[in-house]
C-alpha atoms as a PDB file:
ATOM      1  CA  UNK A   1      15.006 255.894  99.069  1.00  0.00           C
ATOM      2  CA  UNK A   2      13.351 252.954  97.009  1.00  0.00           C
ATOM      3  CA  UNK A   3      13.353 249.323  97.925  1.00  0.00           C
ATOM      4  CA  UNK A   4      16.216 248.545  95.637  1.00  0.00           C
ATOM      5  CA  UNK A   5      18.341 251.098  97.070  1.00  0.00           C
ATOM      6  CA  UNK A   6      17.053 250.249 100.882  1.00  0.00           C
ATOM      7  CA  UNK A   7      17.986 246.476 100.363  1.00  0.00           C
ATOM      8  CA  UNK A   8      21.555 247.359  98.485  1.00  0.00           C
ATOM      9  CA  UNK A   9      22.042 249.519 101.572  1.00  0.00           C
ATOM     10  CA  UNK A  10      21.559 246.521 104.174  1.00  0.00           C
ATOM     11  CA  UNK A  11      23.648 244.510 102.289  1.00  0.00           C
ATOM     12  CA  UNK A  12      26.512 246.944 102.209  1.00  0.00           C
ATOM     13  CA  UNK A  13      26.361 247.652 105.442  1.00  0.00           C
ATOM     14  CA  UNK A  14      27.075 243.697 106.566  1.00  0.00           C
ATOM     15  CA  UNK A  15      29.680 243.602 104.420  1.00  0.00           C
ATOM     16  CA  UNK A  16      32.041 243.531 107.324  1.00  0.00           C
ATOM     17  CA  UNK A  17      30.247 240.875 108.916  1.00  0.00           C
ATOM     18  CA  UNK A  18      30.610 238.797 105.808  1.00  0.00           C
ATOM     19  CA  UNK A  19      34.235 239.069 106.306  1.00  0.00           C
ATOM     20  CA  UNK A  20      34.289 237.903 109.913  1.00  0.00           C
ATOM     21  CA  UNK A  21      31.984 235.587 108.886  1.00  0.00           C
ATOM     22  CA  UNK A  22      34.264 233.376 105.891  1.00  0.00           C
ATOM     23  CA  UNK A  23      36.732 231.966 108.031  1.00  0.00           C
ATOM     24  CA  UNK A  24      33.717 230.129 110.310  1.00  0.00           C
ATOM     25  CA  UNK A  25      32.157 229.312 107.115  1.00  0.00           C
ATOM     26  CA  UNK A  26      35.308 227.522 105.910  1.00  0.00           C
ATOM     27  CA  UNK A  27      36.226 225.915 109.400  1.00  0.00           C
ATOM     28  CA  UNK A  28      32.535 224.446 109.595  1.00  0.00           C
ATOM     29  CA  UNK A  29      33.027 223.111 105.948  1.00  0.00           C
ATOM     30  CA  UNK A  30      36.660 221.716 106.815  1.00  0.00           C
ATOM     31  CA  UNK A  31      35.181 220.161 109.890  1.00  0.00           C
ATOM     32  CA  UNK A  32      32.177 218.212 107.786  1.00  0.00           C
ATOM     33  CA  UNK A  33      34.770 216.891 105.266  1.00  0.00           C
ATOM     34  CA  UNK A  34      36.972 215.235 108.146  1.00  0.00           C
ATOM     35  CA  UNK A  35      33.325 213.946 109.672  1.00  0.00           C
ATOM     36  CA  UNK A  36      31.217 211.224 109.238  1.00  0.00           C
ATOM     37  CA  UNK A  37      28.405 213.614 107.254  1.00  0.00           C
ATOM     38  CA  UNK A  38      28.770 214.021 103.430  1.00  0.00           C
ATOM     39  CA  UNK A  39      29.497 217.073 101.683  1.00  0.00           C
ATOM     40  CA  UNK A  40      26.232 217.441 100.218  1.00  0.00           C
ATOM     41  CA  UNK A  41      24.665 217.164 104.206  1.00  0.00           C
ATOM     42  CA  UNK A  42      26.929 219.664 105.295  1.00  0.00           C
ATOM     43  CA  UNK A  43      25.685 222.151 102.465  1.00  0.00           C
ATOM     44  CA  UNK A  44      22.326 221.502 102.943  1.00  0.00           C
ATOM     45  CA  UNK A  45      22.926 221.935 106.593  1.00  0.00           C
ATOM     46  CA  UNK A  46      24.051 225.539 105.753  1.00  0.00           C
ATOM     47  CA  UNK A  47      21.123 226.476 103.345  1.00  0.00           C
ATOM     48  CA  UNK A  48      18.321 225.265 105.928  1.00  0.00           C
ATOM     49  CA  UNK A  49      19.525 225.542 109.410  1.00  0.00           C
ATOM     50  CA  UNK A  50      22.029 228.578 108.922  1.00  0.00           C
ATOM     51  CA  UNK A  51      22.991 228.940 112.713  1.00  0.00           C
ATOM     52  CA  UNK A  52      26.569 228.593 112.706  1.00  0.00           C
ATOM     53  CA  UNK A  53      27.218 227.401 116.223  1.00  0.00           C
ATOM     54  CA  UNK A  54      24.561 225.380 116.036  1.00  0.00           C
ATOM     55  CA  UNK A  55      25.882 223.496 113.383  1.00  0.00           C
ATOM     56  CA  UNK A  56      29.682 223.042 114.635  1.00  0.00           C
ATOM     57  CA  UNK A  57      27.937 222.140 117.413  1.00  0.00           C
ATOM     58  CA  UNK A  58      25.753 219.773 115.747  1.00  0.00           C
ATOM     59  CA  UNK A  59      28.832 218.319 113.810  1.00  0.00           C
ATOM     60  CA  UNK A  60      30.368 217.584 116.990  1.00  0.00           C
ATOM     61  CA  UNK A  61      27.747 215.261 118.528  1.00  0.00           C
ATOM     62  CA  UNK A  62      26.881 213.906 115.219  1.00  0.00           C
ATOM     63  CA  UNK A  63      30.870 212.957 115.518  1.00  0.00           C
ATOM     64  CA  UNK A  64      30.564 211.681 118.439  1.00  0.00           C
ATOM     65  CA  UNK A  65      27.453 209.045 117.820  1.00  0.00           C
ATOM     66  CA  UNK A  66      24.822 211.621 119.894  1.00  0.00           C
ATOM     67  CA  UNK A  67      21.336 210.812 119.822  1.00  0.00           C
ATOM     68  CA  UNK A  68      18.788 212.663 117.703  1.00  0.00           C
ATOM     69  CA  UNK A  69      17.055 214.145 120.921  1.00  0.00           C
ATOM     70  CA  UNK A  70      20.267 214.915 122.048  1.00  0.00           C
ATOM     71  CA  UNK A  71      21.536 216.705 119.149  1.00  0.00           C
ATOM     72  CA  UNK A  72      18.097 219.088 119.002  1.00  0.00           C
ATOM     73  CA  UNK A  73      17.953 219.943 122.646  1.00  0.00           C
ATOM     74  CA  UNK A  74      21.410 220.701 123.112  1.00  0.00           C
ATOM     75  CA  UNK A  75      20.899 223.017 119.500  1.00  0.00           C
ATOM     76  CA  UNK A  76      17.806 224.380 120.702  1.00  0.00           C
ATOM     77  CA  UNK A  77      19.151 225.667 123.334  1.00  0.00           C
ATOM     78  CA  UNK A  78      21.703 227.424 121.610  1.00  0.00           C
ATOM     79  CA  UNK A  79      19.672 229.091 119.779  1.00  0.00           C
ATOM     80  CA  UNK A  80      17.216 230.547 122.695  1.00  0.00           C
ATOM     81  CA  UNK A  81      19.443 233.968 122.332  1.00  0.00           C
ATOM     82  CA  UNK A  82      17.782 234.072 118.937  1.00  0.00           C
ATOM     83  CA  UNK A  83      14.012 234.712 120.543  1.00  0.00           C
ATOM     84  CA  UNK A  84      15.490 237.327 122.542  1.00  0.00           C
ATOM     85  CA  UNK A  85      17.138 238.893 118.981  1.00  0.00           C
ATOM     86  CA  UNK A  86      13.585 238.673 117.518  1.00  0.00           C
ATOM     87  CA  UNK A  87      11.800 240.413 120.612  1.00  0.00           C
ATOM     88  CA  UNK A  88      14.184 243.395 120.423  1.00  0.00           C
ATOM     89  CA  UNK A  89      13.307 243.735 116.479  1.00  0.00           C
ATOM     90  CA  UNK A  90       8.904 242.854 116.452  1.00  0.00           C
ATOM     91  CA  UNK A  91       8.258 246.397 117.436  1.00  0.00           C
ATOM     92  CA  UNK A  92      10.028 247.126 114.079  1.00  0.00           C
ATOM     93  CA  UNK A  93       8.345 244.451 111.934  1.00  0.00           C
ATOM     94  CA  UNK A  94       4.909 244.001 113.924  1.00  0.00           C
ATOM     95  CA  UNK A  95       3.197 246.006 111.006  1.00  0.00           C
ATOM     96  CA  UNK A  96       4.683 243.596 108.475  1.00  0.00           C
ATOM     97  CA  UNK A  97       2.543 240.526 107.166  1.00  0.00           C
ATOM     98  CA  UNK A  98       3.031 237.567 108.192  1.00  0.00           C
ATOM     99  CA  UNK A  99       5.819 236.097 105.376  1.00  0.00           C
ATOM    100  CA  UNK A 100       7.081 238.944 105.803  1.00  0.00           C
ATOM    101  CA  UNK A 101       7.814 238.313 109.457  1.00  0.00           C
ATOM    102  CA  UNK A 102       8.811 234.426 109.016  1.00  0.00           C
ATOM    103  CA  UNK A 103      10.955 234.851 106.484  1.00  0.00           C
ATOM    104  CA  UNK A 104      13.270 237.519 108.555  1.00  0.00           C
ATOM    105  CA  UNK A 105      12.766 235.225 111.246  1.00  0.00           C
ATOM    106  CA  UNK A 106      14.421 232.532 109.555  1.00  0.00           C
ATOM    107  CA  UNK A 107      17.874 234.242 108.217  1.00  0.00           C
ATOM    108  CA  UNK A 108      17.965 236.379 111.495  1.00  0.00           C
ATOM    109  CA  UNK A 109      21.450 235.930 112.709  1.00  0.00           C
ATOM    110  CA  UNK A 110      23.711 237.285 115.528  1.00  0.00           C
ATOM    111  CA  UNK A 111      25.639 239.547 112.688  1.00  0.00           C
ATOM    112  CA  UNK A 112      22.369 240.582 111.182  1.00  0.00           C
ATOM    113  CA  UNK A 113      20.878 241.479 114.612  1.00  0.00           C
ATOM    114  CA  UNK A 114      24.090 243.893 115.133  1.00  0.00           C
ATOM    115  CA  UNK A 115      23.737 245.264 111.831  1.00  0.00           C
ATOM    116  CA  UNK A 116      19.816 245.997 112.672  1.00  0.00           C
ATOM    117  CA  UNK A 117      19.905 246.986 115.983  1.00  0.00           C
ATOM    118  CA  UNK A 118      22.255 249.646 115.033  1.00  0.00           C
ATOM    119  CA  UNK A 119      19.997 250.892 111.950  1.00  0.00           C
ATOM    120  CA  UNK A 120      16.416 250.801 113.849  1.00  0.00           C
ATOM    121  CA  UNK A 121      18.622 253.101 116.309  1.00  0.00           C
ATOM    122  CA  UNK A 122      19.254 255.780 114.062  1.00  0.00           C
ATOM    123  CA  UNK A 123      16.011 254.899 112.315  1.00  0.00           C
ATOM    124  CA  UNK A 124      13.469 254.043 114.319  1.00  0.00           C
ATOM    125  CA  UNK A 125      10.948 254.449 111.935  1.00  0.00           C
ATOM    126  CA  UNK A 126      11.913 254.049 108.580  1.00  0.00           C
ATOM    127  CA  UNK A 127       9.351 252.927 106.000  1.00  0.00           C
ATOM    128  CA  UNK A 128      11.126 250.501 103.988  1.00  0.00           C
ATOM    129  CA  UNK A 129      13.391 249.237 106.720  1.00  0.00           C
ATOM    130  CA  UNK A 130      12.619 245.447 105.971  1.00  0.00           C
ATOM    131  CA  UNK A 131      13.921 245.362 102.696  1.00  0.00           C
ATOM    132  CA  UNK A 132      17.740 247.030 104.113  1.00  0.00           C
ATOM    133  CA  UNK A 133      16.868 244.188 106.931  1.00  0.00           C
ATOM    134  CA  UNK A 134      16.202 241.318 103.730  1.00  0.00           C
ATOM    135  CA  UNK A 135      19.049 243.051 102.195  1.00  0.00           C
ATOM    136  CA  UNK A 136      21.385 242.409 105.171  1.00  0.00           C
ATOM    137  CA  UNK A 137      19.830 239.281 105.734  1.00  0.00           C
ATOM    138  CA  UNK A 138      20.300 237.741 102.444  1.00  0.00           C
ATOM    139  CA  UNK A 139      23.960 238.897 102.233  1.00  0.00           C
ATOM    140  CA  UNK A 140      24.969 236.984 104.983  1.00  0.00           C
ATOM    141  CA  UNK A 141      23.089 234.016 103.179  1.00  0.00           C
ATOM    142  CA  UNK A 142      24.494 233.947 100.273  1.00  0.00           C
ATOM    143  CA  UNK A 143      27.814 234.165 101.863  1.00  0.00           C
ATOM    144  CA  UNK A 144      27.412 231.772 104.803  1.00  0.00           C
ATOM    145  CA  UNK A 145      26.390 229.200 102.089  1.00  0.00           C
ATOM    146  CA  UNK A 146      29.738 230.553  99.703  1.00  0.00           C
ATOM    147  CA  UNK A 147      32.417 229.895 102.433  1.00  0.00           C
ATOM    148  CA  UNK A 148      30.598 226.561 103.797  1.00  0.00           C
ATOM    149  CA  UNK A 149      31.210 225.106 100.018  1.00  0.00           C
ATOM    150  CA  UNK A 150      34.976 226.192 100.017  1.00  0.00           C
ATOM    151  CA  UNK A 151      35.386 224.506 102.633  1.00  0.00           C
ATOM    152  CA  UNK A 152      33.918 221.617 101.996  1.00  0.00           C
ATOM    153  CA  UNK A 153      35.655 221.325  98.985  1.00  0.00           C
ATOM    154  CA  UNK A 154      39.203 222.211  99.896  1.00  0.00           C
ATOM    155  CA  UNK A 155      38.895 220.606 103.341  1.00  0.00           C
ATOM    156  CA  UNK A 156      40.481 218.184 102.615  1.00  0.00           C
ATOM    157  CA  UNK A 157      43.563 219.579 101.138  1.00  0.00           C
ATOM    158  CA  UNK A 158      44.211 221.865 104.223  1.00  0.00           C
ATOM    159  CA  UNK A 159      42.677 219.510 107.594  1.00  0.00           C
ATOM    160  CA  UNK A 160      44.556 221.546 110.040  1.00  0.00           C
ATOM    161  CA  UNK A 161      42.495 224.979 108.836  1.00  0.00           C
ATOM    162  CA  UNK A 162      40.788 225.131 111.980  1.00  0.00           C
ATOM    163  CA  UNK A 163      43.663 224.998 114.380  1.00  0.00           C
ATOM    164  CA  UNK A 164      44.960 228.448 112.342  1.00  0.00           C
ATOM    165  CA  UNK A 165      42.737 230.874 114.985  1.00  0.00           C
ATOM    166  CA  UNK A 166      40.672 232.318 112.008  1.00  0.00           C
ATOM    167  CA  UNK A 167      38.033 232.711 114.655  1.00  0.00           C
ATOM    168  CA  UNK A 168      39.391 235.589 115.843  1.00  0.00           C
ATOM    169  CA  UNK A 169      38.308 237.593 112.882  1.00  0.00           C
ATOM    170  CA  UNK A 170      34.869 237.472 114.091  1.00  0.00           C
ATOM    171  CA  UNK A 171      35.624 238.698 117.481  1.00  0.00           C
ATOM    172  CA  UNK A 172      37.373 241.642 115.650  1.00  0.00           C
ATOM    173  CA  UNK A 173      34.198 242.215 113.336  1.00  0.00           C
ATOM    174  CA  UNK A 174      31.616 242.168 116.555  1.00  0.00           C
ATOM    175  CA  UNK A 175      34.269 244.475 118.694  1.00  0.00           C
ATOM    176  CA  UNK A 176      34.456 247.641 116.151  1.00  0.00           C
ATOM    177  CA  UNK A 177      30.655 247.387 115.430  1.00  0.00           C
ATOM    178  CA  UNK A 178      29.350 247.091 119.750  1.00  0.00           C
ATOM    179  CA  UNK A 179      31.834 249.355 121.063  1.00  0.00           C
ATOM    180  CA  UNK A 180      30.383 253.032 119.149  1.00  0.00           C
ATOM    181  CA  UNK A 181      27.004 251.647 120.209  1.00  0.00           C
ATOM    182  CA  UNK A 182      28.109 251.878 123.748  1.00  0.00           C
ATOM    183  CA  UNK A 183      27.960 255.720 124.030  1.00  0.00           C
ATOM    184  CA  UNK A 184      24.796 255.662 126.603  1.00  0.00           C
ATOM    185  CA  UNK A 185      24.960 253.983 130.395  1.00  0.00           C
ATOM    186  CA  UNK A 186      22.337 251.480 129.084  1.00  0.00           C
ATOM    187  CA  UNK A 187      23.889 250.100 126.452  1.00  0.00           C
ATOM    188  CA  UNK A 188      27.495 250.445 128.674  1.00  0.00           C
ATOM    189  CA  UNK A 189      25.870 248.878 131.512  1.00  0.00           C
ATOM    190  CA  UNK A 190      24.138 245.731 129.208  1.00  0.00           C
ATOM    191  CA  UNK A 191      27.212 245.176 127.854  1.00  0.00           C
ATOM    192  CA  UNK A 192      29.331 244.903 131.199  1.00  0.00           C
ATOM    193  CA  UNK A 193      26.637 242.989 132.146  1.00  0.00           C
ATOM    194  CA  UNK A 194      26.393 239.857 129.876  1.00  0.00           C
ATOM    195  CA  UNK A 195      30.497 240.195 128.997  1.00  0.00           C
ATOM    196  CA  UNK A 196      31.006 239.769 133.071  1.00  0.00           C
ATOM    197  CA  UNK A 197      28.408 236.629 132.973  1.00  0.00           C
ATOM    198  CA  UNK A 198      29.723 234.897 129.718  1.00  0.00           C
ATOM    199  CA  UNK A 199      33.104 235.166 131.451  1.00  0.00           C
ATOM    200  CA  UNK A 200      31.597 233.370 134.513  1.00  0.00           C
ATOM    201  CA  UNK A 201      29.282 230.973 133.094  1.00  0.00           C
ATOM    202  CA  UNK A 202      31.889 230.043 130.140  1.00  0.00           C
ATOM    203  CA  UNK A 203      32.151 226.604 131.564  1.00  0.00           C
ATOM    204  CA  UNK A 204      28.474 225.706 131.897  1.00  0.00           C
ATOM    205  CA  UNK A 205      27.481 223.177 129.497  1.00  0.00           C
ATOM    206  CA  UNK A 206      25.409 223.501 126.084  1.00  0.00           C
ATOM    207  CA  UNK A 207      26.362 227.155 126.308  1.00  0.00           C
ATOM    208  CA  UNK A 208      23.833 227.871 128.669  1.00  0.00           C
ATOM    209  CA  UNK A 209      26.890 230.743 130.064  1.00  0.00           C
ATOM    210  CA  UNK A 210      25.868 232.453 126.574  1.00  0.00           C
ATOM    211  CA  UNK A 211      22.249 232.219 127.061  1.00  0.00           C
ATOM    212  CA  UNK A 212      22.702 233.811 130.492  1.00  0.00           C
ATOM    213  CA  UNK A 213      24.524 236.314 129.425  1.00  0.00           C
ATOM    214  CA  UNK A 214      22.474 237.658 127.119  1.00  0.00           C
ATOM    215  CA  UNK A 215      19.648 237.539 129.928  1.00  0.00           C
ATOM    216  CA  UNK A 216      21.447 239.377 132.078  1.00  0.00           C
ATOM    217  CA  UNK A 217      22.649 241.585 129.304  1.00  0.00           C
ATOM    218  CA  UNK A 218      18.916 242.617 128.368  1.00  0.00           C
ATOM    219  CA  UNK A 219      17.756 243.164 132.025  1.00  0.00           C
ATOM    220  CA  UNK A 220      20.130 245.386 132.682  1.00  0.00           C
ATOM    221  CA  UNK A 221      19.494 247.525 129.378  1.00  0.00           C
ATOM    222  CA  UNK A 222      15.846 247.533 130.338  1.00  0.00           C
ATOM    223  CA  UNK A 223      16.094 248.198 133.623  1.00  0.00           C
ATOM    224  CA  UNK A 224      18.070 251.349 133.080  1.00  0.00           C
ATOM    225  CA  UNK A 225      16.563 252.284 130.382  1.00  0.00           C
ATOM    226  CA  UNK A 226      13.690 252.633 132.204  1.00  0.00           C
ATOM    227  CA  UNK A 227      14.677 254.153 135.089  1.00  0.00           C
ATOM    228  CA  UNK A 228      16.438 256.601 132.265  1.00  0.00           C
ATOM    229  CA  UNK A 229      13.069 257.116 130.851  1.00  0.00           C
ATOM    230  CA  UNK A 230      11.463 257.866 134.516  1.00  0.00           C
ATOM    231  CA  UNK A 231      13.996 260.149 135.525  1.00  0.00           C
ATOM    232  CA  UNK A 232      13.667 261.900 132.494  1.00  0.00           C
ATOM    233  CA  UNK A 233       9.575 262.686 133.046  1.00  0.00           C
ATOM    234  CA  UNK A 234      10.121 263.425 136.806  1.00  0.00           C
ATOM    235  CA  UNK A 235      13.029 266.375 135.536  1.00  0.00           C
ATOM    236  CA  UNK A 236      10.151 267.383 133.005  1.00  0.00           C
ATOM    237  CA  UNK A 237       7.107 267.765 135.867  1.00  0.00           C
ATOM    238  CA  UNK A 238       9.396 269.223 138.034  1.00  0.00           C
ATOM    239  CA  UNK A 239      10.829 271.882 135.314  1.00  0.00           C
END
């Protein structure tokens, strides 16, 4: 396995992320053409935030005449899930220098977490993993930045696109790549966990029901994992 090879692999391995991921790409662009931001803002938006609920969310308040402080707290916030993303991956990338490190950081995404999480399982230890992670990474770029410009540009021609429930097709994506990761009772339990709070908490504002969910989600996974791990060592002594 060379680099080359490693980062072709992480990019062909989001591929069906990148599909989920178009239609948000062309509602957030279809969104910024009807707004008050120019097309140009809304691109660069894409290239140097690239959170994609932070920036319909951004769009919104930016809509509705929100303050600067408003608009970054309420995005910040948001984006707290992402810190818990990047804890579950540093024992992967500790040994990595530091641009290295930042520059994952940056295009780490809720489909490129999935698409790692799932490789550092079934490689836990693979040498070049960060270039399959830049590969994955960069794929969802290149294609978050791609759909954003369609629909900048054909926004206007079709203003209703995001009435059409094109969201869905990132529900679908997320569904077929969690549910064969749910084969142990920590990863069944997590998941029960933070689907049963973001039900609950879908209300809150700033989508601080998301946030808890994935709290509760990682608790649980740790927790029983753990207690996994413990049982495991007592069977061992005892054998």
């Amino acid at each position: 396995m060379t680099r080359l090879s490693s980062f072709a692999s992480g990019a062909r391995d989001t591929v069906p992320m990148l599909v989920g991921a178009a239609p948000f790409g062309v509602i957030f662009g279809t969104l910024v053409a009807a707004g008050p931001l120019a097309l140009w803002q809304g691109q660069l938006m894409s290239m140097s935030v690239f959170a994609g609920s932070s920036q319909f969310i951004a769009v919104g308040l930016v809509a509705g005449h929100a303050g600067l402080l408003v608009i970054w707290l309420t995005t910040l916030i948001v984006n707290l899930r992402h810190a818990l993303y990047a804890a579950t991956l540093l024992p992967h990338v500790a040994h990595l220098p530091a641009r290295w490190r930042w520059t994952l950081g940056f295009f780490l995404t809720d489909e490129t977490f999935a698409v790692m999480a799932g490789y550092y399982q079934r490689h836990p230890r693979a040498p070049l993993g960060h270039w399959y992670f830049l590969g994955s990474c960069l794929s969802m770029y290149g294609n978050w930045q791609l759909w954003t410009l369609v629909g900048l540009l054909f926004g206007a021609a079709f203003p209703q696109l995001q009435s059409l429930g094109l969201d869905f097709a990132m529900v679908a994506t997320f569904i077929a790549i969690v549910v064969p990761q749910l084969a142990s009772l920590p990863h069944f339990a997590a998941a029960l966990a933070a689907g049963s709070i973001a039900y609950l908490g879908q209300d809150l504002p700033y989508k601080l029901g998301l946030m808890a969910a994935v709290t509760a989600g990682v608790m649980v996974g740790l927790a029983l994992s753990r207690w996994h791990a413990g049982s495991r060592e007592r069977v061992g002594e005892t054998a």
